[in-house]
C-alpha atoms as a PDB file:
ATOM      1  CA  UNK A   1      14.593 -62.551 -42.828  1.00  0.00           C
ATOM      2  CA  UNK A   2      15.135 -65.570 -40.854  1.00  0.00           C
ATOM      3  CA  UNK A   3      19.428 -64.402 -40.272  1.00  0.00           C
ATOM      4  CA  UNK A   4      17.936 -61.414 -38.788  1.00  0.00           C
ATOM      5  CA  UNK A   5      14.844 -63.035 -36.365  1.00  0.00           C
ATOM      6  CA  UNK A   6      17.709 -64.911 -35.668  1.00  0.00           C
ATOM      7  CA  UNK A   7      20.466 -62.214 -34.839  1.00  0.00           C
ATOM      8  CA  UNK A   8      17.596 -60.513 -32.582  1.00  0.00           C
ATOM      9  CA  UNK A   9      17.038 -63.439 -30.775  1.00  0.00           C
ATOM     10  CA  UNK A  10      20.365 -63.797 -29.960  1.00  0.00           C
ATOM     11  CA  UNK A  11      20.575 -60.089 -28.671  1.00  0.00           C
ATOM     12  CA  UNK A  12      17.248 -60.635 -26.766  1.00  0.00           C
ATOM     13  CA  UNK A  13      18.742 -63.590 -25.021  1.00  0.00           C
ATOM     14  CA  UNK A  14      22.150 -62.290 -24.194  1.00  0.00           C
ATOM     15  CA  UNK A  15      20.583 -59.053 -22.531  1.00  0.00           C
ATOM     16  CA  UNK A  16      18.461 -60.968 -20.731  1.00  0.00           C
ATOM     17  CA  UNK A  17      21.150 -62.956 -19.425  1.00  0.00           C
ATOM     18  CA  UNK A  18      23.102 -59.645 -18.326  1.00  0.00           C
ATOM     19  CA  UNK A  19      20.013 -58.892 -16.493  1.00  0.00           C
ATOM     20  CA  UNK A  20      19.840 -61.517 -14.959  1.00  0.00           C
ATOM     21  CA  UNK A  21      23.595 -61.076 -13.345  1.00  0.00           C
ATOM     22  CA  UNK A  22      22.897 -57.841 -12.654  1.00  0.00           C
ATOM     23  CA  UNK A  23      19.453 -58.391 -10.537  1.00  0.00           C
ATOM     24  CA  UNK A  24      21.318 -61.453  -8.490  1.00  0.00           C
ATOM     25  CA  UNK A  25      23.852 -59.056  -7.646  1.00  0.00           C
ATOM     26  CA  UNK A  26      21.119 -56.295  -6.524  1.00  0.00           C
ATOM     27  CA  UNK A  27      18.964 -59.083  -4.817  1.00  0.00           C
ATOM     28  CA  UNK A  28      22.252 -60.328  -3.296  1.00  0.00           C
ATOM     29  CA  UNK A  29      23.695 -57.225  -1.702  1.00  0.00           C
ATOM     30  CA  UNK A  30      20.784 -55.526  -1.082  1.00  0.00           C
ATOM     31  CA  UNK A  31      17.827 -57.726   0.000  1.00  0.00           C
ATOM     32  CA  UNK A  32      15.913 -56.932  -2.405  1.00  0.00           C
ATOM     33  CA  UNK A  33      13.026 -59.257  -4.555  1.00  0.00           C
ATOM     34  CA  UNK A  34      13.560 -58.250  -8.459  1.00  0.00           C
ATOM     35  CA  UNK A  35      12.538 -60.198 -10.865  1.00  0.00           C
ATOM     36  CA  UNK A  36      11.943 -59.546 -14.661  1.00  0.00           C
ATOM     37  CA  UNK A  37       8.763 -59.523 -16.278  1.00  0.00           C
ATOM     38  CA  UNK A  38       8.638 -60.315 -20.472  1.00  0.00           C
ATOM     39  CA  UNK A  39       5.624 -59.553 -22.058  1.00  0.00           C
ATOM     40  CA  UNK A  40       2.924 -61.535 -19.829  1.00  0.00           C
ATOM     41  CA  UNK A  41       5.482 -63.770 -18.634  1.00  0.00           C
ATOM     42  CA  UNK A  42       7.687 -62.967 -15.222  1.00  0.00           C
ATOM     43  CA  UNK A  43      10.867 -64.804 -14.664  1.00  0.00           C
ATOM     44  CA  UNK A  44      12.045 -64.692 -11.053  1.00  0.00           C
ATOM     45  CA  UNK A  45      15.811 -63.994 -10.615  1.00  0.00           C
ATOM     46  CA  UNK A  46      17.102 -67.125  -8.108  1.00  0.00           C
ATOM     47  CA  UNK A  47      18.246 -65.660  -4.716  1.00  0.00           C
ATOM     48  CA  UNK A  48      21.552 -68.371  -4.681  1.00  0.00           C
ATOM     49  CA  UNK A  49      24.183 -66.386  -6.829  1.00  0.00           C
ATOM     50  CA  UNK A  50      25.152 -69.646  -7.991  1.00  0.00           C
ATOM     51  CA  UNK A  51      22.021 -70.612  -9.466  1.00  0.00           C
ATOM     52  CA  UNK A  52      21.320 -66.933 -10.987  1.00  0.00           C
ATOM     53  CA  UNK A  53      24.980 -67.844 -12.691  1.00  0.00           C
ATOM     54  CA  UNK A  54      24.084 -71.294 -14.126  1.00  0.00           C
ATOM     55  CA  UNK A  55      20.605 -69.676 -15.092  1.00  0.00           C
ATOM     56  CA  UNK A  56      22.273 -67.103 -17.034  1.00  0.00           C
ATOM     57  CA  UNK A  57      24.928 -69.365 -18.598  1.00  0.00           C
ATOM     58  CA  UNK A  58      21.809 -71.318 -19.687  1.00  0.00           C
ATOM     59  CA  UNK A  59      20.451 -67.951 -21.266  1.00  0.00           C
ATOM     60  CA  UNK A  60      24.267 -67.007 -22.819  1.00  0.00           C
ATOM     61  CA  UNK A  61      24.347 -70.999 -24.359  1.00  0.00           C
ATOM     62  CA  UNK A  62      20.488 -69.889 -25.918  1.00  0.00           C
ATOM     63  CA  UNK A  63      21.888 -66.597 -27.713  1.00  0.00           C
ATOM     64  CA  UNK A  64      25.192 -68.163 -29.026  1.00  0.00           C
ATOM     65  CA  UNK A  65      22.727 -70.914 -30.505  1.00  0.00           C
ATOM     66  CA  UNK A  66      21.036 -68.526 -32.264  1.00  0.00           C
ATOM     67  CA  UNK A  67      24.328 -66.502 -32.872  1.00  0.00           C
ATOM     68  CA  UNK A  68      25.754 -69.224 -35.118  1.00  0.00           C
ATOM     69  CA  UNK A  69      22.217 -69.760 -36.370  1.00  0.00           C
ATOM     70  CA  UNK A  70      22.015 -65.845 -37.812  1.00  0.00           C
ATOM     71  CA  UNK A  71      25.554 -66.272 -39.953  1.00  0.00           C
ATOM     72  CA  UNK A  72      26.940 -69.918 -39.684  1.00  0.00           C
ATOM     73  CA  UNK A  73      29.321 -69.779 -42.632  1.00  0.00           C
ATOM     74  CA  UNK A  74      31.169 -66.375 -40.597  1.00  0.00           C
ATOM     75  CA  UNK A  75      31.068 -68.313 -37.074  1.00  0.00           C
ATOM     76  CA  UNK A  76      32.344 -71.847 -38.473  1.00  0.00           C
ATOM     77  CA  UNK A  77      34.981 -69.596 -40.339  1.00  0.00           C
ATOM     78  CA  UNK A  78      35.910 -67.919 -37.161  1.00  0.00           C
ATOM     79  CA  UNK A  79      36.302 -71.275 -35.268  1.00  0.00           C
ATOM     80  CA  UNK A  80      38.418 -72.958 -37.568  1.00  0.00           C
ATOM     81  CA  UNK A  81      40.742 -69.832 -37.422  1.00  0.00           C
ATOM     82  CA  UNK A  82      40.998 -70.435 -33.735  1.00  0.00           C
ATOM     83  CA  UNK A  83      40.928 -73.908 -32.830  1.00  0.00           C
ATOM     84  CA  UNK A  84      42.809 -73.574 -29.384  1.00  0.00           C
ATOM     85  CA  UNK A  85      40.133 -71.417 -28.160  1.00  0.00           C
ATOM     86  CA  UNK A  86      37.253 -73.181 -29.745  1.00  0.00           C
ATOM     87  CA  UNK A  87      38.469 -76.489 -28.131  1.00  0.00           C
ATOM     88  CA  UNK A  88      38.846 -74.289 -24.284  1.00  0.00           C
ATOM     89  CA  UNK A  89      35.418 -72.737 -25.420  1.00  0.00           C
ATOM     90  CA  UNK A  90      34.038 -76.182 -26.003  1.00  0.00           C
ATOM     91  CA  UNK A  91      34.761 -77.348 -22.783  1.00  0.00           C
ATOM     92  CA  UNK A  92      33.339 -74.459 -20.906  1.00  0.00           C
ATOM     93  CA  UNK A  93      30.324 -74.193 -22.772  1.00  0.00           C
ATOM     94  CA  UNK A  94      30.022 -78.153 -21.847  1.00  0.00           C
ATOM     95  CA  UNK A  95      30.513 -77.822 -17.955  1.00  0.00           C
ATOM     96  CA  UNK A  96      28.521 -75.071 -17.774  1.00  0.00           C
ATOM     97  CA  UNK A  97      25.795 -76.693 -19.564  1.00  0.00           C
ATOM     98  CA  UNK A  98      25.573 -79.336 -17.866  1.00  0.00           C
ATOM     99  CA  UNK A  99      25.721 -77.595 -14.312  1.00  0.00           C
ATOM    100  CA  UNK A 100      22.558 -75.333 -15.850  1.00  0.00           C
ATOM    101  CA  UNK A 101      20.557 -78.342 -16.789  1.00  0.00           C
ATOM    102  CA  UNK A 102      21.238 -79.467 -13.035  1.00  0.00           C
ATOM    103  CA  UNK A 103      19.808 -76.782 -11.558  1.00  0.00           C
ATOM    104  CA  UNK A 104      16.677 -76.630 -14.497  1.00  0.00           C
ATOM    105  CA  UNK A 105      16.208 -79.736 -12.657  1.00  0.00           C
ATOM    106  CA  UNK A 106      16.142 -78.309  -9.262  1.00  0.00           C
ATOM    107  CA  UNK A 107      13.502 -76.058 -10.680  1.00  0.00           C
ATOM    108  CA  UNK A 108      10.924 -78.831 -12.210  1.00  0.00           C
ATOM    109  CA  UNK A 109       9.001 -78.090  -8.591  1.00  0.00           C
ATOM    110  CA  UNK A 110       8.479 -74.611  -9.620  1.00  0.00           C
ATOM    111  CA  UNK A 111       7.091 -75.617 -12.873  1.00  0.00           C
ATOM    112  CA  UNK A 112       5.076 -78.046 -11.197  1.00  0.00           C
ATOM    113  CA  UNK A 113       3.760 -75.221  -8.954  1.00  0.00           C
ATOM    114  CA  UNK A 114       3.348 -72.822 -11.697  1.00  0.00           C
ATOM    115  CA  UNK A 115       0.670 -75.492 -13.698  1.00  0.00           C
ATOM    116  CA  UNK A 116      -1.187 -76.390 -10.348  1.00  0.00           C
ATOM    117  CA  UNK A 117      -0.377 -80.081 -11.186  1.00  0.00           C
ATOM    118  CA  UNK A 118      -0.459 -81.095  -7.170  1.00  0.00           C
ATOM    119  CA  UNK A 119       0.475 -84.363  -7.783  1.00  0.00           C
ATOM    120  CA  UNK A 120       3.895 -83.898  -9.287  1.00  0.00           C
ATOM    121  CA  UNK A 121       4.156 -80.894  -6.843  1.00  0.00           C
ATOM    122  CA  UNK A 122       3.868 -84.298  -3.750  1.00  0.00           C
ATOM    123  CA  UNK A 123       6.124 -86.536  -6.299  1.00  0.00           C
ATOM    124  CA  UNK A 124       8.992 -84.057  -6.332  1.00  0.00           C
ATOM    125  CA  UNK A 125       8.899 -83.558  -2.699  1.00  0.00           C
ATOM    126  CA  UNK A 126       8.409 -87.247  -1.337  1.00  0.00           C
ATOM    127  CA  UNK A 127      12.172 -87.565  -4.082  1.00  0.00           C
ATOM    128  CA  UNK A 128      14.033 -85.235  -1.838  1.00  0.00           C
ATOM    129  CA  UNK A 129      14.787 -82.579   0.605  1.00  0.00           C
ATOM    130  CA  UNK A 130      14.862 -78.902  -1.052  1.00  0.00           C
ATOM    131  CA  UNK A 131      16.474 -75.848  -0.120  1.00  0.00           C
ATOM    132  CA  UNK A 132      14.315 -73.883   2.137  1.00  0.00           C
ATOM    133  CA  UNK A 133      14.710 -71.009  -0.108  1.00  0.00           C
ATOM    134  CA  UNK A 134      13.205 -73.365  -3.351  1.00  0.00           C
ATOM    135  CA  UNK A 135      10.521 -73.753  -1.208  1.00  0.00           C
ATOM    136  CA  UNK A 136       9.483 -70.413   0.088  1.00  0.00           C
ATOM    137  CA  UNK A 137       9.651 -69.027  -3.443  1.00  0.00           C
ATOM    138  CA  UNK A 138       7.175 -72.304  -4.548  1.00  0.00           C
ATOM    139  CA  UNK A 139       5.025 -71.166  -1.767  1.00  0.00           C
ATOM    140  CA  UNK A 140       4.846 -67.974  -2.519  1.00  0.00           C
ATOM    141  CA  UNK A 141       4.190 -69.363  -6.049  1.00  0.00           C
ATOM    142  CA  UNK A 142       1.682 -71.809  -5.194  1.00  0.00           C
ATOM    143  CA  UNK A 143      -0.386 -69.063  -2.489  1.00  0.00           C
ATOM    144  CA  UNK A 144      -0.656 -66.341  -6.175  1.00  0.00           C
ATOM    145  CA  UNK A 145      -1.648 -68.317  -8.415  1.00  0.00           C
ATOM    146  CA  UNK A 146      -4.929 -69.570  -5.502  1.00  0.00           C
ATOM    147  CA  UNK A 147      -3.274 -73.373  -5.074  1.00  0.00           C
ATOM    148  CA  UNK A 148      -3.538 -73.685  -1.274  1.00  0.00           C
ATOM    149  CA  UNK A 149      -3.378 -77.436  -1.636  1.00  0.00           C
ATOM    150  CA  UNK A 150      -0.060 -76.741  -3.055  1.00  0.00           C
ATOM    151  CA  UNK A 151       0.792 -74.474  -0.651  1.00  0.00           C
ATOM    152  CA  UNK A 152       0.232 -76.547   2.555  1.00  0.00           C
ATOM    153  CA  UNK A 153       2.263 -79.525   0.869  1.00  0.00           C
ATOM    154  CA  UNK A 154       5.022 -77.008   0.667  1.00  0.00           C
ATOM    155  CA  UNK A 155       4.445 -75.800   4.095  1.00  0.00           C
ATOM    156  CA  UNK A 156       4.698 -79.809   5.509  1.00  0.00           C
ATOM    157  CA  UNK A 157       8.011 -80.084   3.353  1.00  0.00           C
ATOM    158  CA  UNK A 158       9.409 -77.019   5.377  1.00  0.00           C
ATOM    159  CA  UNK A 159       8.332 -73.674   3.624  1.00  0.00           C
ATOM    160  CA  UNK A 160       7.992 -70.860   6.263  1.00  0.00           C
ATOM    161  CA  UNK A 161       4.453 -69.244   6.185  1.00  0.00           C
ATOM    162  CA  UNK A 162       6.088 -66.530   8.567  1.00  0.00           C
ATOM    163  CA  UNK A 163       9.059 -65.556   6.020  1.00  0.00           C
ATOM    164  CA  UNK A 164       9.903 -61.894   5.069  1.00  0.00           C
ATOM    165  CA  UNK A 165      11.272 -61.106   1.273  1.00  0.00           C
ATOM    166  CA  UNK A 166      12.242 -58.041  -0.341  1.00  0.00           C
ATOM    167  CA  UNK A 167      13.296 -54.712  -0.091  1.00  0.00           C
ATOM    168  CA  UNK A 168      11.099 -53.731   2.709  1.00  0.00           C
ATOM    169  CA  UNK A 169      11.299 -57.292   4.289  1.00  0.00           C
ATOM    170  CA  UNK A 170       7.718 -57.665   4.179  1.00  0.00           C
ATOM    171  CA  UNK A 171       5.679 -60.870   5.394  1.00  0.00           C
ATOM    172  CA  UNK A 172       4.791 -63.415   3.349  1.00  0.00           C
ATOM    173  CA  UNK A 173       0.763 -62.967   5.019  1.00  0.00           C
ATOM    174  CA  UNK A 174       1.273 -58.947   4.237  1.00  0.00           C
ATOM    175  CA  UNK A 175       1.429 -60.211   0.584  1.00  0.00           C
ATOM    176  CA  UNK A 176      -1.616 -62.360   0.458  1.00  0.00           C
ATOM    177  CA  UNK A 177      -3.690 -60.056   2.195  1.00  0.00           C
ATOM    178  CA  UNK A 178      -2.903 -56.999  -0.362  1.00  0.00           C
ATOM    179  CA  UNK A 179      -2.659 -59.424  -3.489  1.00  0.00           C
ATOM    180  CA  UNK A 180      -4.082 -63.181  -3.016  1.00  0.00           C
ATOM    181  CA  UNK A 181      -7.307 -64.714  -2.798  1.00  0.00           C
ATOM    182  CA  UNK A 182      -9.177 -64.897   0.648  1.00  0.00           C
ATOM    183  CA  UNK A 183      -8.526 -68.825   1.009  1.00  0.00           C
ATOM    184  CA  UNK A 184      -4.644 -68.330   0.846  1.00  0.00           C
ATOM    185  CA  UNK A 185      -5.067 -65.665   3.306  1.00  0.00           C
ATOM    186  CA  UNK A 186      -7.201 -68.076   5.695  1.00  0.00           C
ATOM    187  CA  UNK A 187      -4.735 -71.000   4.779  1.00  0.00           C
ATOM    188  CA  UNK A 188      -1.840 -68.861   5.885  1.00  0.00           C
ATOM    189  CA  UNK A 189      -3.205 -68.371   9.119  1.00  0.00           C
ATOM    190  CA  UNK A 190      -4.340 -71.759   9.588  1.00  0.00           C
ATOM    191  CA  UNK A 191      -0.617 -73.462   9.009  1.00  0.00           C
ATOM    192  CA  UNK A 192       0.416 -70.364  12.097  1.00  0.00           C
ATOM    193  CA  UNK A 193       1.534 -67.141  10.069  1.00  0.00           C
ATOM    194  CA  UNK A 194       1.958 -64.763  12.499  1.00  0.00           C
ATOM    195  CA  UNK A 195      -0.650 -61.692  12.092  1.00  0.00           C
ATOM    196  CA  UNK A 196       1.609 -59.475  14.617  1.00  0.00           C
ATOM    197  CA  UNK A 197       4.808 -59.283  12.074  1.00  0.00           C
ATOM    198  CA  UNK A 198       5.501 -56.131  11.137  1.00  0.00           C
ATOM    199  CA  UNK A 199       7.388 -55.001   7.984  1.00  0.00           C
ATOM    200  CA  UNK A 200       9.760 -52.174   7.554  1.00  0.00           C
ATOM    201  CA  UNK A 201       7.192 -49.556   8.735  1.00  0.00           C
ATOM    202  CA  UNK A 202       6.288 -50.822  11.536  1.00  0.00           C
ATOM    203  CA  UNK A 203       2.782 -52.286   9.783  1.00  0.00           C
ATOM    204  CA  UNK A 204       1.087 -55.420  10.375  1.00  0.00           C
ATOM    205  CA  UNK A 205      -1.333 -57.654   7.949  1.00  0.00           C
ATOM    206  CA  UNK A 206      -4.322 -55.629   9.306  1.00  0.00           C
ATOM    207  CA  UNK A 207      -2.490 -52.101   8.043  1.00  0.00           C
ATOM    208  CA  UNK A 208      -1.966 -53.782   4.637  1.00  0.00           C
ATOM    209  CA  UNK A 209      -5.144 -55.354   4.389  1.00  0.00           C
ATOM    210  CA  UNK A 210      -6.984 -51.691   5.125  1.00  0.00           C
ATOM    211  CA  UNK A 211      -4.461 -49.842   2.627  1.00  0.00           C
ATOM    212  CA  UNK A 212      -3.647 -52.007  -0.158  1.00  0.00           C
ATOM    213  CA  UNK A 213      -6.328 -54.818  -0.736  1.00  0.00           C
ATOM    214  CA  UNK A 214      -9.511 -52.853  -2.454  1.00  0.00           C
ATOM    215  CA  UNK A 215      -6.789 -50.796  -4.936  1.00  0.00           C
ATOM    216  CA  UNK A 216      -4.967 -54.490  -5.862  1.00  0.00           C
ATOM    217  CA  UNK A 217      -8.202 -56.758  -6.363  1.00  0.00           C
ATOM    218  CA  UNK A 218     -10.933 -54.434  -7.793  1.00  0.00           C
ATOM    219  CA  UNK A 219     -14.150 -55.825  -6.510  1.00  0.00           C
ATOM    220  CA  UNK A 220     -13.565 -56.306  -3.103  1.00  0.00           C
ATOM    221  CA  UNK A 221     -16.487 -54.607  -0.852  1.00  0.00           C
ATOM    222  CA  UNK A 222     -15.899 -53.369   2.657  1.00  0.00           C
ATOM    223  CA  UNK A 223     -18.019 -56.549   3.863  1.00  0.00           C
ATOM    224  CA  UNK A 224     -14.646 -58.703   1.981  1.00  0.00           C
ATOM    225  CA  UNK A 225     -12.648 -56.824   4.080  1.00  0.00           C
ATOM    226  CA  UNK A 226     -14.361 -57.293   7.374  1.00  0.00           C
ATOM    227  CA  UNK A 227     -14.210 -61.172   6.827  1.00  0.00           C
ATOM    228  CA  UNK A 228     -10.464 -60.895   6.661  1.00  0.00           C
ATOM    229  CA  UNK A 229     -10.325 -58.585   9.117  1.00  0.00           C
ATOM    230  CA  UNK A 230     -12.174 -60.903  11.493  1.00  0.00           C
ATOM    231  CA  UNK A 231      -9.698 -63.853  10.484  1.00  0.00           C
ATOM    232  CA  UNK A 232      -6.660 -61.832  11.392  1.00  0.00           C
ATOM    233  CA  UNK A 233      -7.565 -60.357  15.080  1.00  0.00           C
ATOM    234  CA  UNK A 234      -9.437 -63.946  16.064  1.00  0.00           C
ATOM    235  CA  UNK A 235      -5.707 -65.111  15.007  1.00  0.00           C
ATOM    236  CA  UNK A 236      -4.434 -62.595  17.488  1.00  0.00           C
ATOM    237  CA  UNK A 237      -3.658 -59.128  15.750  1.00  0.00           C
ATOM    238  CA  UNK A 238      -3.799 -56.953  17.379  1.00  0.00           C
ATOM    239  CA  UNK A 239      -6.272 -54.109  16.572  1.00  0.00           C
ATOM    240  CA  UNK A 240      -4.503 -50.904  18.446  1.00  0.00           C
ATOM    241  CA  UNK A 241      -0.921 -51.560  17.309  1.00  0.00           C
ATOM    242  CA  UNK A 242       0.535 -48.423  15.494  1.00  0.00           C
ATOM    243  CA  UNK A 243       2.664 -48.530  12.414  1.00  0.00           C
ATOM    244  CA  UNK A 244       5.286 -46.179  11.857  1.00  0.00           C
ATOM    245  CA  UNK A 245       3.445 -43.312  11.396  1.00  0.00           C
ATOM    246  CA  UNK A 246       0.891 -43.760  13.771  1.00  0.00           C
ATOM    247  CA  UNK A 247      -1.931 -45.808  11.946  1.00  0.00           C
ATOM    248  CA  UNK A 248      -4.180 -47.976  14.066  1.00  0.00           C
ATOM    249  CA  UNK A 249      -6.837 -49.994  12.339  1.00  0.00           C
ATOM    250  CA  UNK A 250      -9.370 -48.138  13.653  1.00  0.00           C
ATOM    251  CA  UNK A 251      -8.291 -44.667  12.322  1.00  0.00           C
ATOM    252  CA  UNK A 252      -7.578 -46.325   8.478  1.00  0.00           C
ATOM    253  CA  UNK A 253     -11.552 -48.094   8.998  1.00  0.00           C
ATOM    254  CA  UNK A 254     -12.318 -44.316   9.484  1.00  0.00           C
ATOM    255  CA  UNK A 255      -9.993 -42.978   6.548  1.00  0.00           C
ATOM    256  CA  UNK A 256     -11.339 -45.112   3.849  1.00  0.00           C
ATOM    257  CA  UNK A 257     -14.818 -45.190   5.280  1.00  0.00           C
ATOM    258  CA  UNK A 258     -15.094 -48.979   5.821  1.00  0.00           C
ATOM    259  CA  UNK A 259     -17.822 -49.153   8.339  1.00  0.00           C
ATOM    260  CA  UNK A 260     -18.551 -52.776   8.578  1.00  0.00           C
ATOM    261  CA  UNK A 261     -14.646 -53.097   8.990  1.00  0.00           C
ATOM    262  CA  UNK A 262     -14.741 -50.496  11.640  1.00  0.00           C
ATOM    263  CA  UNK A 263     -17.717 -52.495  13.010  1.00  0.00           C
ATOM    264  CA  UNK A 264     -15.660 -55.082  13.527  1.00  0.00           C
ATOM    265  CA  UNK A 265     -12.694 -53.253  15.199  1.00  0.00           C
ATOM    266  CA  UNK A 266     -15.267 -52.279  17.912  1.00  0.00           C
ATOM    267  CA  UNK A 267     -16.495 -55.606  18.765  1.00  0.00           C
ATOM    268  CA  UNK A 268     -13.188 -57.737  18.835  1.00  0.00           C
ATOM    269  CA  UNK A 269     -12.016 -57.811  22.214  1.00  0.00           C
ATOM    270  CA  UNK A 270      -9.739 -55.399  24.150  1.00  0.00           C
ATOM    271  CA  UNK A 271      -5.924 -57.235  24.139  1.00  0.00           C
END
């Protein structure tokens, strides 16, 4: 029983890790965000090939653990056959170890994030200077999971409240108006994200907030959305922009019936 939890592990692990190369390589070439999600858990694919390397040779190392844990006697049996290679293999397995472990390290802020433990979140930071791209994806981190006090440390470090990610190069405020709470939507605006952006179809936070927000947080009322609304065009959105295909916020308001939203189209002032 054990040989075989064992033997399945290692399979888990090593397609995991193939996934992992894979997704970089997608990511990489295409601009795209993918991640994987396992059970409840997601695991977010780094956007450095490098890193998505050492984290999969840190997933390989995990499956060849439990490799020679489902049949030692036929794995020690093997290496003594070979020594030449198990002495190169040795090595590798080493190096590459230790680079992994070097860039878990790198990723102890993310873990920070993840648990909400702010103080060790301002430790890491005040140690040294990350990589812009560690710290958009700790933002982005730190504005889902509702930790804005996280996510303005981040933003003083360097973290861009204006950056675009993904496929459709969306903005990080298009996110947190479709998927985060109202106080990382208001924080966002108060460290300067820029309501005008547009993504990929020509739409701006107030398009995605109309569209996207009541269908991804069940609950919100049409007086929610008006708050938000109100945040966005007294940051300067712009109320009569078009997307692509020719929404305004005033004809989604009328779409989706949100009459205190189109309420508030009608009194902001004309741009």
């Amino acid at each position: 029983m054990l040989r075989a939890f064992c033997y399945l592990c290692f399979q888990g692990f090593l397609v995991v890790a193939v996934l992992v190369v894979v997704l970089a390589g997608l990511n990489w070439g295409f601009g795209w965000d993918l991640g994987l999600s396992i059970g409840a858990s997601d695991l977010a694919i780094p956007k450095e090939p490098g890193e998505a390397l050492f984290l999969a040779f840190a997933l390989l190392v995990i499956a060849l653990i439990f490799r020679v844990a489902s049949d030692l006697k036929a794995v020690l049996s093997f290496l003594k056959a070979r020594k030449a290679v198990t002495a190169v293999g040795t090595i590798l397995v080493l190096s590459g170890l230790f680079l992994s472990i070097q860039y878990l390290r790198g990723g102890a802020l993310g873990i920070a994030v993840d648990q909400g433990d702010r103080a060790e979140v301002q430790s890491l930071l005040s140690q040294k200077q990350y990589d812009p791209v560690k710290l958009n994806d700790s933002l982005y981190q730190a504005l889902r999971n509702g930790e804005t006090g996280i996510a303005e440390d981040l933003i003083k470090a360097g973290a861009d409240p204006n950056e675009k990610r993904g496929e459709f190069q969306t903005p990080l405020l298009h996110s947190a108006v479709t998927w985060f709470d109202r106080e990382s939507v208001l924080l966002l605006l108060a460290q300067g994200a820029d309501p005008s952006q547009t993504d990929q179809f020509g739409r701006t936070a107030v398009h995605n907030l109309l569209l996207y927000r009541q269908p991804n947080r069940p609950g919100t009322t049409d007086g929610d959305l008006a708050k938000l609304l109100r945040a966005l065009l007294q940051a300067g959105a712009d109320p009569a922009h078009q997307s692509g295909n020719g929404d305004t916020a005033e004809s989604l308001a009328k779409k989706f019936e949100l009459h205190e939203c189109l309420r508030t189209i009608e009194d902001a002032p004309m741009r």
